[in-house]
Every structure is written in structure tokens, then in C-alpha cells.
N, C-alpha and C. Protein backbone atom coordinates (compact mmCIF):
# COMPACT_ATOMS: atom_id res chain seq x y z
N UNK A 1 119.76 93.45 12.45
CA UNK A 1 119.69 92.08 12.92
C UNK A 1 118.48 91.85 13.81
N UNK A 2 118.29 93.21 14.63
CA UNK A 2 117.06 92.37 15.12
C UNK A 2 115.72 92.29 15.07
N UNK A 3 115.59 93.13 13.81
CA UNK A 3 114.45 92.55 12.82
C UNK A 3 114.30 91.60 11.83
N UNK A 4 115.30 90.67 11.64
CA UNK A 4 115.94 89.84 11.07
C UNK A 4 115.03 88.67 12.30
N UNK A 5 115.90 88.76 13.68
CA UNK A 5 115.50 87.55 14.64
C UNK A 5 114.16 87.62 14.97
N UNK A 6 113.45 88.86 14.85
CA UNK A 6 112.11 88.81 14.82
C UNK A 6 111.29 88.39 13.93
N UNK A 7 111.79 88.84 12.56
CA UNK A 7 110.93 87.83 11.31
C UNK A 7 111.21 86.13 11.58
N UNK A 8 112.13 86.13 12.08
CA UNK A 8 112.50 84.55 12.22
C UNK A 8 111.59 84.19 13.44
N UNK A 9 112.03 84.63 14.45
CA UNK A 9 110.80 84.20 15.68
C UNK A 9 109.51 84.00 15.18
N UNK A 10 108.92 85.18 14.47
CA UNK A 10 107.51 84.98 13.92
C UNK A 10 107.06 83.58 12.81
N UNK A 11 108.05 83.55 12.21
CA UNK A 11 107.75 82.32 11.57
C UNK A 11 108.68 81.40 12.39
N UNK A 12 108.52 80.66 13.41
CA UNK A 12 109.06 79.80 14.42
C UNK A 12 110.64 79.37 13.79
N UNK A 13 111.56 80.16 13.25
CA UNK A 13 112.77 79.56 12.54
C UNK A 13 113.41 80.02 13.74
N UNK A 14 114.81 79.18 14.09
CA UNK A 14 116.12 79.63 14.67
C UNK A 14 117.08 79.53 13.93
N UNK A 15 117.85 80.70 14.39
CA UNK A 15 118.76 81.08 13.29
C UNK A 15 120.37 81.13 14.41
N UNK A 16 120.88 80.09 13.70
CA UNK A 16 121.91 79.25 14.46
C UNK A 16 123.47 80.03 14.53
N UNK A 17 124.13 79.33 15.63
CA UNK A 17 125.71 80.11 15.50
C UNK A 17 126.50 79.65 14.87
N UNK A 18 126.42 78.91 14.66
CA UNK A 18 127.39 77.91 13.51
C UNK A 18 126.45 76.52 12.78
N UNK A 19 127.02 76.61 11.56
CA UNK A 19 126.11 75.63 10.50
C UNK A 19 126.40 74.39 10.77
N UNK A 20 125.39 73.51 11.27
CA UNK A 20 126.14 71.90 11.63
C UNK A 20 126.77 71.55 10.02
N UNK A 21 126.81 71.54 9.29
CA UNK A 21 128.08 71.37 8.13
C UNK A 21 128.70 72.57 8.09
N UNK A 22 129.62 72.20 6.82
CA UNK A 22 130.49 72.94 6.02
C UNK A 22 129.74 73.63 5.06
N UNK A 23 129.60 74.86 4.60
CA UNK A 23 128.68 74.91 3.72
C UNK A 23 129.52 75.75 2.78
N UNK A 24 130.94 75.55 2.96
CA UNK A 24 131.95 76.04 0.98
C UNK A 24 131.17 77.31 0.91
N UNK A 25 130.84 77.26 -0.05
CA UNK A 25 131.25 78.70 -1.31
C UNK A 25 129.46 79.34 -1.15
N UNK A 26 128.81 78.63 0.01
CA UNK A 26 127.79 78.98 -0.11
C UNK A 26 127.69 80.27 0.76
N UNK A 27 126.58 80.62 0.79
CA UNK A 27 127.04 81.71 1.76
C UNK A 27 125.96 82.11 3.23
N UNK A 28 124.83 80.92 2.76
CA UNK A 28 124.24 80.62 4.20
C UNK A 28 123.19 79.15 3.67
N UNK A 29 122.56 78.66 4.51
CA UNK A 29 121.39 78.13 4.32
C UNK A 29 120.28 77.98 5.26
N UNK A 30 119.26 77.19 4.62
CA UNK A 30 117.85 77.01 5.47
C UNK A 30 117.59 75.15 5.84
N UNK A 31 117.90 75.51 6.89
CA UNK A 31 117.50 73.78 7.04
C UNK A 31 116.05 73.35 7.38
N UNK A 32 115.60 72.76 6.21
CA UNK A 32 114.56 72.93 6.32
C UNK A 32 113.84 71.46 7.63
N UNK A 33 114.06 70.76 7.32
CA UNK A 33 113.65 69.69 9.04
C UNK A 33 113.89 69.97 10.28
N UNK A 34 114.95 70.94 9.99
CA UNK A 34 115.52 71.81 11.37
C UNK A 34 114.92 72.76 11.59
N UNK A 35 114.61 73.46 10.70
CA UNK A 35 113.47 74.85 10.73
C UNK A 35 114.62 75.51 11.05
N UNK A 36 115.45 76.10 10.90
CA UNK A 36 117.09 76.63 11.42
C UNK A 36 117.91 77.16 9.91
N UNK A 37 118.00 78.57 10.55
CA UNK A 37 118.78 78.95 9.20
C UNK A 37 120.21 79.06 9.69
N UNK A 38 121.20 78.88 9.27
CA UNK A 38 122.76 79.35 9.15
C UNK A 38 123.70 79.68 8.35
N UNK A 39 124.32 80.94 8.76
CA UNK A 39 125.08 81.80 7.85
C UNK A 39 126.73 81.07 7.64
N UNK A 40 127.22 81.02 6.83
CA UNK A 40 128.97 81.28 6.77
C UNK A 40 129.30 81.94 7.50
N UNK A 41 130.52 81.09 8.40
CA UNK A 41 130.96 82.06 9.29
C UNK A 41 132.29 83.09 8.42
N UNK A 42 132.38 82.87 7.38
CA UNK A 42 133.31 83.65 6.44
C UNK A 42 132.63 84.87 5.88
N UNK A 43 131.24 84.98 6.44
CA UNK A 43 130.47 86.01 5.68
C UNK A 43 131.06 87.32 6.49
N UNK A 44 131.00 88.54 5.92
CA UNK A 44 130.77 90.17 6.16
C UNK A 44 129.45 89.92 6.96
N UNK A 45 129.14 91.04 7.97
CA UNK A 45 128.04 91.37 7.92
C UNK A 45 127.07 91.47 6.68
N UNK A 46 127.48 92.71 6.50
CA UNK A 46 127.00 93.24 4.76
C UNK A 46 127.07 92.04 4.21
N UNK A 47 127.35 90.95 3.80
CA UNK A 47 126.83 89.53 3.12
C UNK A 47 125.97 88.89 3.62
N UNK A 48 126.10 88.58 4.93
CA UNK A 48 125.06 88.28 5.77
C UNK A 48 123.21 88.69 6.04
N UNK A 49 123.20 89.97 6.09
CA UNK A 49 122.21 90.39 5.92
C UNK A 49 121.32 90.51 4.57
N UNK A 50 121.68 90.38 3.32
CA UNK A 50 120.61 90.16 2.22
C UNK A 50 120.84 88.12 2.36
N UNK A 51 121.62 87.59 2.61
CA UNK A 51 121.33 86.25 3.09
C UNK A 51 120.51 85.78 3.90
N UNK A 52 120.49 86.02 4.87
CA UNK A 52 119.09 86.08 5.53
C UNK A 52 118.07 86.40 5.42
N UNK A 53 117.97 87.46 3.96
CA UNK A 53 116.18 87.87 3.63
C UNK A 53 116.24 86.56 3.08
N UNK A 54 117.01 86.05 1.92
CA UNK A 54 116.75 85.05 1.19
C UNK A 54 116.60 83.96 1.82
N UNK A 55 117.47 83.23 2.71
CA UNK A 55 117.31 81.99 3.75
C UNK A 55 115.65 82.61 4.52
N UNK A 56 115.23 83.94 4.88
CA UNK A 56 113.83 83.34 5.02
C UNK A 56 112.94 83.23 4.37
N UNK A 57 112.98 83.47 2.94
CA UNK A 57 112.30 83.12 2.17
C UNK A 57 112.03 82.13 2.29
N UNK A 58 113.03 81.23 1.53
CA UNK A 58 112.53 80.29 1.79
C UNK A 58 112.30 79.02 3.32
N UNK A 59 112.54 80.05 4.15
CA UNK A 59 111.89 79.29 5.65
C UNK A 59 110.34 79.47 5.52
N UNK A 60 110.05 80.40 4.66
CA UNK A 60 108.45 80.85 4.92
C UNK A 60 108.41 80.24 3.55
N UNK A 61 108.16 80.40 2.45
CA UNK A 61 107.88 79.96 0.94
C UNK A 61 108.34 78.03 1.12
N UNK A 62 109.29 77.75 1.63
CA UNK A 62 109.66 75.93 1.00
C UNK A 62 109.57 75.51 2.73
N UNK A 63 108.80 75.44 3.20
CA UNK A 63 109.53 74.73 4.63
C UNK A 63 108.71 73.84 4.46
N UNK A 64 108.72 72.46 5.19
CA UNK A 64 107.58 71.22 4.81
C UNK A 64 106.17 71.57 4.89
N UNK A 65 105.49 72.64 5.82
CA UNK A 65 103.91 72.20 5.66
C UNK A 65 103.54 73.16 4.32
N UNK A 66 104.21 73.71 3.88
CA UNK A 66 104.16 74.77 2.38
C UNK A 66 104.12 73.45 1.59
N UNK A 67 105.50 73.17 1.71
CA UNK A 67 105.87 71.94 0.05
C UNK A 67 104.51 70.60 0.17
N UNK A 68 103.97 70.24 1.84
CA UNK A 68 102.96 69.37 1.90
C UNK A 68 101.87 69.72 0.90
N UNK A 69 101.47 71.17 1.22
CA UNK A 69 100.18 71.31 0.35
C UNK A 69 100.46 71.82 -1.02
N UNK A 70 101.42 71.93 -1.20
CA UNK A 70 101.29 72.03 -3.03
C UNK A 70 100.89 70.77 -3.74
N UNK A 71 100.80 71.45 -4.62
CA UNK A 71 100.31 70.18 -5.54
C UNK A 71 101.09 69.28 -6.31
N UNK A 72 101.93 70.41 -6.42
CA UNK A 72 103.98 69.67 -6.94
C UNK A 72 104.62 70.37 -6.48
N UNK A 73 105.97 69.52 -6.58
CA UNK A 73 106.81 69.74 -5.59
C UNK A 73 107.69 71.13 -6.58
N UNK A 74 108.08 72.27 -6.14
CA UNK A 74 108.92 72.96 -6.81
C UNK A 74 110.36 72.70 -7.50
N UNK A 75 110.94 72.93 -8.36
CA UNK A 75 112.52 72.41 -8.61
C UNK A 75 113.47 73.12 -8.09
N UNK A 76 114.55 73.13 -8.07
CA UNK A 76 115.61 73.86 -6.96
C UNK A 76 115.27 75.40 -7.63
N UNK A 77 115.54 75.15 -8.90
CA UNK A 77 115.80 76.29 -9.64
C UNK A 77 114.17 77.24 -9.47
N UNK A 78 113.23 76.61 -9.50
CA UNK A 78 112.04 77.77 -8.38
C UNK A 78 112.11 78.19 -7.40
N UNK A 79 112.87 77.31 -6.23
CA UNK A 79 112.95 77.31 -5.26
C UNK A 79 113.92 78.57 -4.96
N UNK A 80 114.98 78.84 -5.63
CA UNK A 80 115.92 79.50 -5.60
C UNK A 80 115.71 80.90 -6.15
N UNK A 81 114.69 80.90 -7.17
CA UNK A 81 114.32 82.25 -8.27
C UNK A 81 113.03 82.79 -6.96
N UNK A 82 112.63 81.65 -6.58
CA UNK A 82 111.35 82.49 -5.29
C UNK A 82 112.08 83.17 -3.95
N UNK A 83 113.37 82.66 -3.58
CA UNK A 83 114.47 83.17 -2.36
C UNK A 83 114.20 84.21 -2.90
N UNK A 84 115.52 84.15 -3.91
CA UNK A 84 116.25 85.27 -4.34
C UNK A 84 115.42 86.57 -4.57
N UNK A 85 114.58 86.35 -5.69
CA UNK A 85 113.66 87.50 -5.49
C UNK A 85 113.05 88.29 -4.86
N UNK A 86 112.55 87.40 -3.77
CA UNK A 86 112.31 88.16 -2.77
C UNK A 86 113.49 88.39 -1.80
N UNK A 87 114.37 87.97 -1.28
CA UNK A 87 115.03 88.84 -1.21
C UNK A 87 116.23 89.71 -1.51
N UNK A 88 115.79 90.03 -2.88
CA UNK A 88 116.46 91.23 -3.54
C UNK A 88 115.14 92.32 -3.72
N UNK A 89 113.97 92.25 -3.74
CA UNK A 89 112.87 93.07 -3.46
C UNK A 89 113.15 93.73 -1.60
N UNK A 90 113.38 93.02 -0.71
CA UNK A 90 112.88 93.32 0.67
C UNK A 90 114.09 94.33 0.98
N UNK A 91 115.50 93.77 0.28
CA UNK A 91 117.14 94.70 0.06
C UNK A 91 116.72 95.75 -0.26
N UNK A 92 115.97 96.26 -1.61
CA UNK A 92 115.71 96.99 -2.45
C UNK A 92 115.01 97.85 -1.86
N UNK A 93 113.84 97.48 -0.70
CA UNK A 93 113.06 98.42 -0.23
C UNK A 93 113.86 99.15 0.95
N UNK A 94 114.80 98.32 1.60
CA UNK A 94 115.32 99.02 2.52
C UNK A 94 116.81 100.03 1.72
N UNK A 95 117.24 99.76 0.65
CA UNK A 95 117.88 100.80 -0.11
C UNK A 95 119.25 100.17 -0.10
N UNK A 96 119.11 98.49 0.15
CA UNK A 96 120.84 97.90 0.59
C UNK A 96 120.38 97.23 -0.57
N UNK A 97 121.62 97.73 -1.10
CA UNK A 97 122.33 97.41 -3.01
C UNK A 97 123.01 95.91 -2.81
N UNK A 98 122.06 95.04 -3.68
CA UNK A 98 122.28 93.98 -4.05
C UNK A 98 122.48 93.26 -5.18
N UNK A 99 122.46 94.53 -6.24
CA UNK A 99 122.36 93.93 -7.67
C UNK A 99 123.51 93.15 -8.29
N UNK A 100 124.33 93.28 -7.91
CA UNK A 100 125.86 93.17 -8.56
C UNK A 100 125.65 91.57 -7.79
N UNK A 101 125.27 90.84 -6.95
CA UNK A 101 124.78 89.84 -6.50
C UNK A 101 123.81 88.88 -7.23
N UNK A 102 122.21 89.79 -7.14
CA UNK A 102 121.27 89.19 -7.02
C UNK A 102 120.99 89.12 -8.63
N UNK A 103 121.29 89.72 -9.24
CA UNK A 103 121.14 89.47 -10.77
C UNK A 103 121.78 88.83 -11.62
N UNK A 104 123.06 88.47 -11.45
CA UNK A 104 124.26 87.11 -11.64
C UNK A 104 122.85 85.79 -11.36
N UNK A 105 122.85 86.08 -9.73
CA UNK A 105 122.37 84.82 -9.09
C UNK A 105 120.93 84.35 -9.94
N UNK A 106 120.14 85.93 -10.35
CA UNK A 106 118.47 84.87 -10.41
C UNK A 106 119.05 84.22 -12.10
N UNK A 107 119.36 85.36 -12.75
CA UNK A 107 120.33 84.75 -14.41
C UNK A 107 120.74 83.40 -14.11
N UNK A 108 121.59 82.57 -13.00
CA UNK A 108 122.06 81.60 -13.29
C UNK A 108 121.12 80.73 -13.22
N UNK A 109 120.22 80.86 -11.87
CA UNK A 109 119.22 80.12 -12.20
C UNK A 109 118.06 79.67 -13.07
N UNK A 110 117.35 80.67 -13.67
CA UNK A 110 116.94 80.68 -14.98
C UNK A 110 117.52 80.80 -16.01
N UNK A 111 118.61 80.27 -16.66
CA UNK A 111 119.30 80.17 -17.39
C UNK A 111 118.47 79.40 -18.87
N UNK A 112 118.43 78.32 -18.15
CA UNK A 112 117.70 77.19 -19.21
C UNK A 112 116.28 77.37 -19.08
N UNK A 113 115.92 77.87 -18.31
CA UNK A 113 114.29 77.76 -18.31
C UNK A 113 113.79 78.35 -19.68
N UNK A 114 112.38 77.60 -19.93
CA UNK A 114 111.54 78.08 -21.12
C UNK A 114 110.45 79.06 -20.68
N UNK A 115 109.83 79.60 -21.83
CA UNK A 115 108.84 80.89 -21.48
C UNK A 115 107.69 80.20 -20.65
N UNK A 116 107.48 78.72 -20.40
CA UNK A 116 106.35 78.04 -19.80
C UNK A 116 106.80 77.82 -17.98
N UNK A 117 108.46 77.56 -18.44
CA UNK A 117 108.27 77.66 -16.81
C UNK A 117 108.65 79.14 -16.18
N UNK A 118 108.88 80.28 -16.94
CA UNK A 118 109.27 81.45 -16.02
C UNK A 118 107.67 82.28 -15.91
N UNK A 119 106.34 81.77 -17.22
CA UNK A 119 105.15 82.77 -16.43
C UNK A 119 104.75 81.27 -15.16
């Protein structure tokens, strides 16, 4: 965790004690106007922590001055295949098994995609 609050400090995110919503079946998010990530308080640790690589993903990859300078705007389903990936890569390097997770998850999201939008 507290290299977790340090990647977050470094990219100016706070990472909150409770989610101002409800956030169901999800299992954390990134608010992005808030710059503020928050977990389920129903999470495990062990759930928690590959959630948070992914919620900073995209704190660092989608937060507004990123999405300002693109040139288009990403679709959820990029948005979500750029989290996830990375963090199931950052899991992977530290040796915390995420597959049974993260490979359901990037599959659902690219589901429909064509060979033009996955190169």
C-alpha cells in the first residue's frame, strides 16, 4: 500500500476512504474531476490491490489534461483495455496472479472490436 499512495502522490491523485457513491459490483474507481480514486469497501485486500494498479492507470493514461490533448477522445472499451493491461502487466511483474481476473475482464472488453481497432 504504500507504494500504491506514493504512485498516487506522484501523479497528484487522492485515494479516498469511502467512494462518494455506491459503486455495486464494481470493484473500485477513478474519479476523474476529482482526481480521487476509490475502492469498494466490500473489497479483500488482495482485490484491492491489482485495483488500484488499474484505477491508476487510468488516473495517469485518461485524467482530463491527457484526454485534452488527444486528438480523439478514447471509447470506454480503450479506456478500459489501456487500465486493465497495464495493470495486469505491473501484477505480473510483482508475481500477484491476476489472470483468472484480468483475462475474463480485457476478453469482455474487446469482445466486438475489429482487427482496426485492436492494432
Amino acid at each position: 500500500m504504500r507504494g500504491i499512495e506514493k504512485i498516487a502522490q506522484n501523479l497528484g491523485v487522492r485515494l479516498l476512504d469511502t467512494p462518494p457513491e455506491e459503486l455495486g459490483t464494481a470493484k473500485g474507481a477513478f474519479y476523474r474531476n476529482l482526481n480521487a480514486i476509490a475502492m469498494n469497501p466490500r473489497n479483500t485486500i488482495a482485490e484491492s490491490i491489482p485495483v488500484y494498479f488499474h484505477e491508476l492507470a487510468h488516473a495517469d493514461l485518461h485524467n482530463n489534461e491527457r484526454n485534452n490533448k488527444r486528438e480523439r477522445l478514447l471509447t470506454v472499451p480503450e479506456k478500459e483495455f489501456q487500465a486493465e493491461m497495464t495493470a495486469y502487466l505491473v501484477a505480473a511483474r510483482y508475481g500477484i496472479e491476476v489472470e483468472n481476473f484480468s483475462i475474463p475482464y480485457l476478453s469482455n472488453w474487446t469482445k466486438n472490436a475489429t482487427l482496426e481497432d485492436k492494432e
